[in-house]
Protein backbone atom coordinates (compact mmCIF):
# COMPACT_ATOMS: atom_id res chain seq x y z
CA UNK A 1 30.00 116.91 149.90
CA UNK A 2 28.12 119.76 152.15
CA UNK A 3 30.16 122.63 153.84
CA UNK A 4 28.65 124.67 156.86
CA UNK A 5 30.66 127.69 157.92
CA UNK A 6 29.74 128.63 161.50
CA UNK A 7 29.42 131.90 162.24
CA UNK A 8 28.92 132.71 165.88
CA UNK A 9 26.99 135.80 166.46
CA UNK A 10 25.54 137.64 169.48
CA UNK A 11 23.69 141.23 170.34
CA UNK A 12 26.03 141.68 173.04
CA UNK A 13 28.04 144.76 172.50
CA UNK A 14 31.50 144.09 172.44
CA UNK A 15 34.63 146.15 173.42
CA UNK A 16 35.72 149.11 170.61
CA UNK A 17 39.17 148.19 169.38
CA UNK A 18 39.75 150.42 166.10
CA UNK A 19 42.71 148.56 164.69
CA UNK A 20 43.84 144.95 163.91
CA UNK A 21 47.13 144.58 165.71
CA UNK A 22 49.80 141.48 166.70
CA UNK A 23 49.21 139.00 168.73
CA UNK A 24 49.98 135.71 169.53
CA UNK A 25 53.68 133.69 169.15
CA UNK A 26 54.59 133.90 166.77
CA UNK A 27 52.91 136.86 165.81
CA UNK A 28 49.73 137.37 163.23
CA UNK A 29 47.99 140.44 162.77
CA UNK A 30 45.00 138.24 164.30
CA UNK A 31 43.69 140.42 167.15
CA UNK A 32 40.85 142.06 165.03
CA UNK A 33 39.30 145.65 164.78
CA UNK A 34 35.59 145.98 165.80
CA UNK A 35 33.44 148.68 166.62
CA UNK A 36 29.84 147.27 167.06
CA UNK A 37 28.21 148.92 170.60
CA UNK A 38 24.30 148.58 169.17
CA UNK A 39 21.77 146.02 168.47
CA UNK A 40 21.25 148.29 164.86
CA UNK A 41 24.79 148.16 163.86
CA UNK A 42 25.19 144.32 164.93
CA UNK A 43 22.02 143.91 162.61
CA UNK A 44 24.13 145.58 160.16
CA UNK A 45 27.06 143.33 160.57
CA UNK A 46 25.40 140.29 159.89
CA UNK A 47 23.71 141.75 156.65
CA UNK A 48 27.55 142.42 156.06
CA UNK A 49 28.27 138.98 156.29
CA UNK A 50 25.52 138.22 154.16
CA UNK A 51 26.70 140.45 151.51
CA UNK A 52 30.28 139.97 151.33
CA UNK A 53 29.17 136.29 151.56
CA UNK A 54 26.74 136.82 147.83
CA UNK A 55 30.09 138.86 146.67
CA UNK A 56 32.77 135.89 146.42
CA UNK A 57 32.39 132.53 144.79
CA UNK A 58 33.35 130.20 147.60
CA UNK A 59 34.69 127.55 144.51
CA UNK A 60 32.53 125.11 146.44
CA UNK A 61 28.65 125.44 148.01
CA UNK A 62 28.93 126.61 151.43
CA UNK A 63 25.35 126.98 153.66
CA UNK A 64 25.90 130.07 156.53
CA UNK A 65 24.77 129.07 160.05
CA UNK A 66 24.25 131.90 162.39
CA UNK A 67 24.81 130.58 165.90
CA UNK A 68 22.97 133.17 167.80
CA UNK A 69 24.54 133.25 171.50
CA UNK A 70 20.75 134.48 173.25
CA UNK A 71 22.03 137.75 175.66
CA UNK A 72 17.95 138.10 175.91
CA UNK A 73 17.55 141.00 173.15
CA UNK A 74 14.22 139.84 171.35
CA UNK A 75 14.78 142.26 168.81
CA UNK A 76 18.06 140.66 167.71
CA UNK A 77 16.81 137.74 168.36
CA UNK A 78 13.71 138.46 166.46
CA UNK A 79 15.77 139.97 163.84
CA UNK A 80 17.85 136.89 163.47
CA UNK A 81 15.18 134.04 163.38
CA UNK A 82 14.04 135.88 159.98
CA UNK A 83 16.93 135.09 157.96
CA UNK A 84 16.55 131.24 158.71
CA UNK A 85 16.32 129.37 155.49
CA UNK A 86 16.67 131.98 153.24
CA UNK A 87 19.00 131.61 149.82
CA UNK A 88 21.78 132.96 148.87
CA UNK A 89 23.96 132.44 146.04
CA UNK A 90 25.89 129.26 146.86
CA UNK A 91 23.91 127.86 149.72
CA UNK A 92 21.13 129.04 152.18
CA UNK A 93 21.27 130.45 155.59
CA UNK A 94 20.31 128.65 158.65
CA UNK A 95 19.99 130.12 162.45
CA UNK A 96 20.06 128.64 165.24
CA UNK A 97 19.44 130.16 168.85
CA UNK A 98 21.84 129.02 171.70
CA UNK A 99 22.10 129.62 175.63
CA UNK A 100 25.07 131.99 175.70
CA UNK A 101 27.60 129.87 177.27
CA UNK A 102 31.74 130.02 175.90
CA UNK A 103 31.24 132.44 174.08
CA UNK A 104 31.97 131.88 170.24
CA UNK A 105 33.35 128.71 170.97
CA UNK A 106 29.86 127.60 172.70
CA UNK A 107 28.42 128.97 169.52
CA UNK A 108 30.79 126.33 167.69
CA UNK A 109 29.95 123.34 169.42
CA UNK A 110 26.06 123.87 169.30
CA UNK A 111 26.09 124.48 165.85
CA UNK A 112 28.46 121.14 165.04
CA UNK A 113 26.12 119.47 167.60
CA UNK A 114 22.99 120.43 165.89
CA UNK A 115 24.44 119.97 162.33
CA UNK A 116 27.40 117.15 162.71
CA UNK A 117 24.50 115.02 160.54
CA UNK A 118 24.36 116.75 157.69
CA UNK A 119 27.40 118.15 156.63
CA UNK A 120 31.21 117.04 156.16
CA UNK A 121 33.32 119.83 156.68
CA UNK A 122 33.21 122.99 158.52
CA UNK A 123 34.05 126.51 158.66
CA UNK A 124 34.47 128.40 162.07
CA UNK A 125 34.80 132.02 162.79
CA UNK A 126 32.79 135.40 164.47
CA UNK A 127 30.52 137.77 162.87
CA UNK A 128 32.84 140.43 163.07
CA UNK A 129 35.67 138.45 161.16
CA UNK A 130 34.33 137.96 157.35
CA UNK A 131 35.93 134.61 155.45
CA UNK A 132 34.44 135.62 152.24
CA UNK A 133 37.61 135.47 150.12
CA UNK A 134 37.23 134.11 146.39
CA UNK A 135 37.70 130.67 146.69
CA UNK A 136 37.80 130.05 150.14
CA UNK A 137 36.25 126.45 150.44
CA UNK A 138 38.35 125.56 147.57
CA UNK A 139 41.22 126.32 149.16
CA UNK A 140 40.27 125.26 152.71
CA UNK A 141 39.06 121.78 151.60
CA UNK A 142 42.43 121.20 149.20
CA UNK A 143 44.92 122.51 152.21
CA UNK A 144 42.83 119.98 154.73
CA UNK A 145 43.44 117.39 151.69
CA UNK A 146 46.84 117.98 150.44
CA UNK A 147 48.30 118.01 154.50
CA UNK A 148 48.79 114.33 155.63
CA UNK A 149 46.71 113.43 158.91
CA UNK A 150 45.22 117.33 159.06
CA UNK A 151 42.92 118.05 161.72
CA UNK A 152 42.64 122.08 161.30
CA UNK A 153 43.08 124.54 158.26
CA UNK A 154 44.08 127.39 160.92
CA UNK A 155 42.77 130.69 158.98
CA UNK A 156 44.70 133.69 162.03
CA UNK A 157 47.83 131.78 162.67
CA UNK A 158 49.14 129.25 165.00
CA UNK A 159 50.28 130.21 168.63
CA UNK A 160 53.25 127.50 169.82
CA UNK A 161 53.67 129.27 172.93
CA UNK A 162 52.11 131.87 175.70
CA UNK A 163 54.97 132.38 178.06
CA UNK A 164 57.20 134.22 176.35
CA UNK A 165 60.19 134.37 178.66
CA UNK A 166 61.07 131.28 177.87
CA UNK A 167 61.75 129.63 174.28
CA UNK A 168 60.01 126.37 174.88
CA UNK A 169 57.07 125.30 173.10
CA UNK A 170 54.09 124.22 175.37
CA UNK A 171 52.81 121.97 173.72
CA UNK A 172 49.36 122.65 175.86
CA UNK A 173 49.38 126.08 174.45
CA UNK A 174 49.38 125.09 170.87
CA UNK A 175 46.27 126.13 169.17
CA UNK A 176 44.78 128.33 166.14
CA UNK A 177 44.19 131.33 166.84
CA UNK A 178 40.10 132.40 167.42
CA UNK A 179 39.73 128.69 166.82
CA UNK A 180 38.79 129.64 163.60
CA UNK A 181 39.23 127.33 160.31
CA UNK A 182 38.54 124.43 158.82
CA UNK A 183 37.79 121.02 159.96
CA UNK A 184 35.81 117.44 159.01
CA UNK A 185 32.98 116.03 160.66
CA UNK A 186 35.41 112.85 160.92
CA UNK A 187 37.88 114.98 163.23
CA UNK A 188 35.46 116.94 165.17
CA UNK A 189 33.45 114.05 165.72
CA UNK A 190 36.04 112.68 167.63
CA UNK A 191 36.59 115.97 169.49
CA UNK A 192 32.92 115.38 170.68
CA UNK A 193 32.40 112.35 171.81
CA UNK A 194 35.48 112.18 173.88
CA UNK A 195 34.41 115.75 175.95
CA UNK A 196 30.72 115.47 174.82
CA UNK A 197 31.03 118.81 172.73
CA UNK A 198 33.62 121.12 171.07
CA UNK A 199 35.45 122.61 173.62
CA UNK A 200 34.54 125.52 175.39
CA UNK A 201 33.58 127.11 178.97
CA UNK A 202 30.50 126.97 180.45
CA UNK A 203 31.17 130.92 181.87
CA UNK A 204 29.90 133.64 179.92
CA UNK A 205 31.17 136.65 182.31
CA UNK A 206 33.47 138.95 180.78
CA UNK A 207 35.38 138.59 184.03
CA UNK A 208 35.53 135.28 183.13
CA UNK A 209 37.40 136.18 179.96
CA UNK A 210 40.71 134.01 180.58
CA UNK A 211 39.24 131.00 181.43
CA UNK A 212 36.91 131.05 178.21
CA UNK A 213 39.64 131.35 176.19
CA UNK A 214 41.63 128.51 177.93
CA UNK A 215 38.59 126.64 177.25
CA UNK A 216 37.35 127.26 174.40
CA UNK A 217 39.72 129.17 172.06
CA UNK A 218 43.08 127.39 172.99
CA UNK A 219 41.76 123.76 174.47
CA UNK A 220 39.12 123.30 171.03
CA UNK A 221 42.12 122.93 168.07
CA UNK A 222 44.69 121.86 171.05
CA UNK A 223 42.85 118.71 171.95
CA UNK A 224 43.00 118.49 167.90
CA UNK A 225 46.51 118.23 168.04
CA UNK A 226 47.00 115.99 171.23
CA UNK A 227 44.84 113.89 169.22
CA UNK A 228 47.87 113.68 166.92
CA UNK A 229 46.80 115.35 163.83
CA UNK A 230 48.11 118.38 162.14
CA UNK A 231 47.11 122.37 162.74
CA UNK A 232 48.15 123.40 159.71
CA UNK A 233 48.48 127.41 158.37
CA UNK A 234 45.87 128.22 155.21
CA UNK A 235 48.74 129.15 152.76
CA UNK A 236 46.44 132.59 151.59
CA UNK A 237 44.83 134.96 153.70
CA UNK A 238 41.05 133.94 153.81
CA UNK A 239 39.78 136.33 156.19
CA UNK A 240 39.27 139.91 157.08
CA UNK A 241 38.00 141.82 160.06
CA UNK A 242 34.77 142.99 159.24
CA UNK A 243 35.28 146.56 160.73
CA UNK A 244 38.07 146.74 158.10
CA UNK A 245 36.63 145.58 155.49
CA UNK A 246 33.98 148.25 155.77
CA UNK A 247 36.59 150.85 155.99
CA UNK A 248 38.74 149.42 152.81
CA UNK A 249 41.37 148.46 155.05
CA UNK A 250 42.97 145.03 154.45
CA UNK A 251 46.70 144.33 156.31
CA UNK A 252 48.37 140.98 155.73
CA UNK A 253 48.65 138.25 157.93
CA UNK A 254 51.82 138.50 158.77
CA UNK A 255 54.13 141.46 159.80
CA UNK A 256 57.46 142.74 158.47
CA UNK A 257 60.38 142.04 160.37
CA UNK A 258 60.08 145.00 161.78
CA UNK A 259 57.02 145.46 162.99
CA UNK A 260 57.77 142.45 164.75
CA UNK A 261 60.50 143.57 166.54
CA UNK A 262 58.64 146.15 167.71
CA UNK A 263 55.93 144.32 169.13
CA UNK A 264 57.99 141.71 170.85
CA UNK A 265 60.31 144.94 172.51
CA UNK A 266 56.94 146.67 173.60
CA UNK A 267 55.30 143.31 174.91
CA UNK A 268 59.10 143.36 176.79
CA UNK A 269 58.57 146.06 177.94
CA UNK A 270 55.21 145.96 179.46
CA UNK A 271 56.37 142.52 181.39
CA UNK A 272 58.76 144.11 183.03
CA UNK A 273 56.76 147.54 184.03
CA UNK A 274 54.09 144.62 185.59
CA UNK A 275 56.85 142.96 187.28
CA UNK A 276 57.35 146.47 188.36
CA UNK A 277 54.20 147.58 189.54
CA UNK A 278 53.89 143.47 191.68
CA UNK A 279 57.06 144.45 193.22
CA UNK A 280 55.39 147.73 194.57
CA UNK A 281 52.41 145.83 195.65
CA UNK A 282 50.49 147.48 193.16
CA UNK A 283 48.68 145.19 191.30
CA UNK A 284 45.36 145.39 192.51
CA UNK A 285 45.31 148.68 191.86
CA UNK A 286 46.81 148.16 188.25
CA UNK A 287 43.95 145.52 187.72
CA UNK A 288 40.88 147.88 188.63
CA UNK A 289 42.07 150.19 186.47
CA UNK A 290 42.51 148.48 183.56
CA UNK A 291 39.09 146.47 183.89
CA UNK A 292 37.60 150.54 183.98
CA UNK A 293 39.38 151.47 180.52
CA UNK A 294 39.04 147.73 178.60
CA UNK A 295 35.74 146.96 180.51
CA UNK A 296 36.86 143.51 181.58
């Protein structure tokens, strides 16, 4: 039995966002802190991963494939290519480069693409989002086990629905959160040789951001379960955001039942101030701005 975890990485500097907070429905604390603006201090994120990944005992072996989405820094790139095939405690690195396409969920498919051959299971997530918890494939591969017809060990949560003004579930909408968990080759080989790859957009523009994430991180573990198996929650919290980990931070998964009220009475409130502000005609306006402050 051979376990990959994915880890889709790129030299792209991403947005600041200096604390973990809510999101999804219901909520997780799944929208993760990162603060990586420079190709140095992505090179020290992945020599994070390395490290927290030589830290834990995994329970099982577990072989760490960077998927390197190529933004054309040959530095990074460079930087990258060296840590191919080098050992670690419970496995051995592998890297492979990939045309930056979807995002991390591009990274996802060409690494199951290029791999699918070799291993059985799989581990998903982002560079900035270390699953380095003691036991982790243990626990992943006995949840997957243990849950009849399971399709995904969902490591941020599960989202049943995206429109919250109403109480339905869609069930288009249902998917894990970051796409990131657990899976077989037996499942996801089925994901991709019915769409010819795991899902995911073939944009890479950050204006582009809500249709990669239709496509990649909500269609990949919803086709899953359309497919009729089960997304099913990881019963521990396997996962931490990396920029919180380095800062000795570590919130749980979950919120109190208060801090869920809150969130749900300020995401309220914010519908109805847009409603607001498209009643006034405002909403181009409203939209420049905020691509100026979140830079998409």
């Amino acid at each position: 039995m051979k376990i990959a975890k994915i880890i889709a990485t790129s030299f792209s500097p991403g947005a600041v966002r200096d604390e973990t907070t809510l999101n999804g429905n219901p909520p997780f604390f799944s929208l993760h802190s990162q603060n990586f603006k420079n190709i140095e201090e992505i090179k020290k994120l992945i020599l994070f991963n390395i490290q927290k990944e030589n830290e834990s005992d995994p329970g099982l072996p577990v072989d760490l494939v960077f998927v390197n989405n190529n933004v054309g820094s040959v530095e990074g790139n460079e930087f990258v290519d060296k840590l191919n095939n080098k050992k670690l405690k419970n496995g051995k690195i592998i890297v492979i480069q990939n045309d930056n396409y979807g995002w991390s969920y591009g990274a996802f498919s060409r690494g199951f693409k290029e791999l699918k051959d070799k291993y059985d299971y799989f581990i998903f997530t982002e560079v900035d989002v270390i699953v380095a918890k003691n036991n982790y494939a243990k626990i992943s591969l006995e949840t997957f086990n243990h849950n009849i017809n399971c399709g995904f060990v969902a490591y941020w949560g599960i989202t049943f629905k995206l429109d919250e003004d109403t109480e339905l579930v869609n069930d288009n909408q249902i998917h894990a959160h970051g796409a990131s968990g657990f899976s077989s080759k037996k499942v996801l080989e089925k994901v991709y040789n019915k769409y010819g790859k795991l899902p995911h957009s073939e944009l890479t523009d950050k204006r582009d951001y809500d249709k990669i994430i239709k496509e990649g991180e909500v269609k990949f573990t919803n086709v899953i379960h359309k497919m009729g198996y089960l997304l099913t929650m990881c019963p521990q919290k396997l996962f931490n955001p990396a920029y919180d980990s380095m800062r000795g931070i570590n919130k749980p998964l979950r919120p109190n039942k208060f801090q869920e009220y809150k969130w749900f009475a300020k995401k309220y409130l914010m519908r109805k101030s847009y409603k607001f502000i498209l009643y006034l005609k405002l909403d181009k306006i409203f939209k420049s701005i905020k691509k100026k402050i979140f830079n998409f």
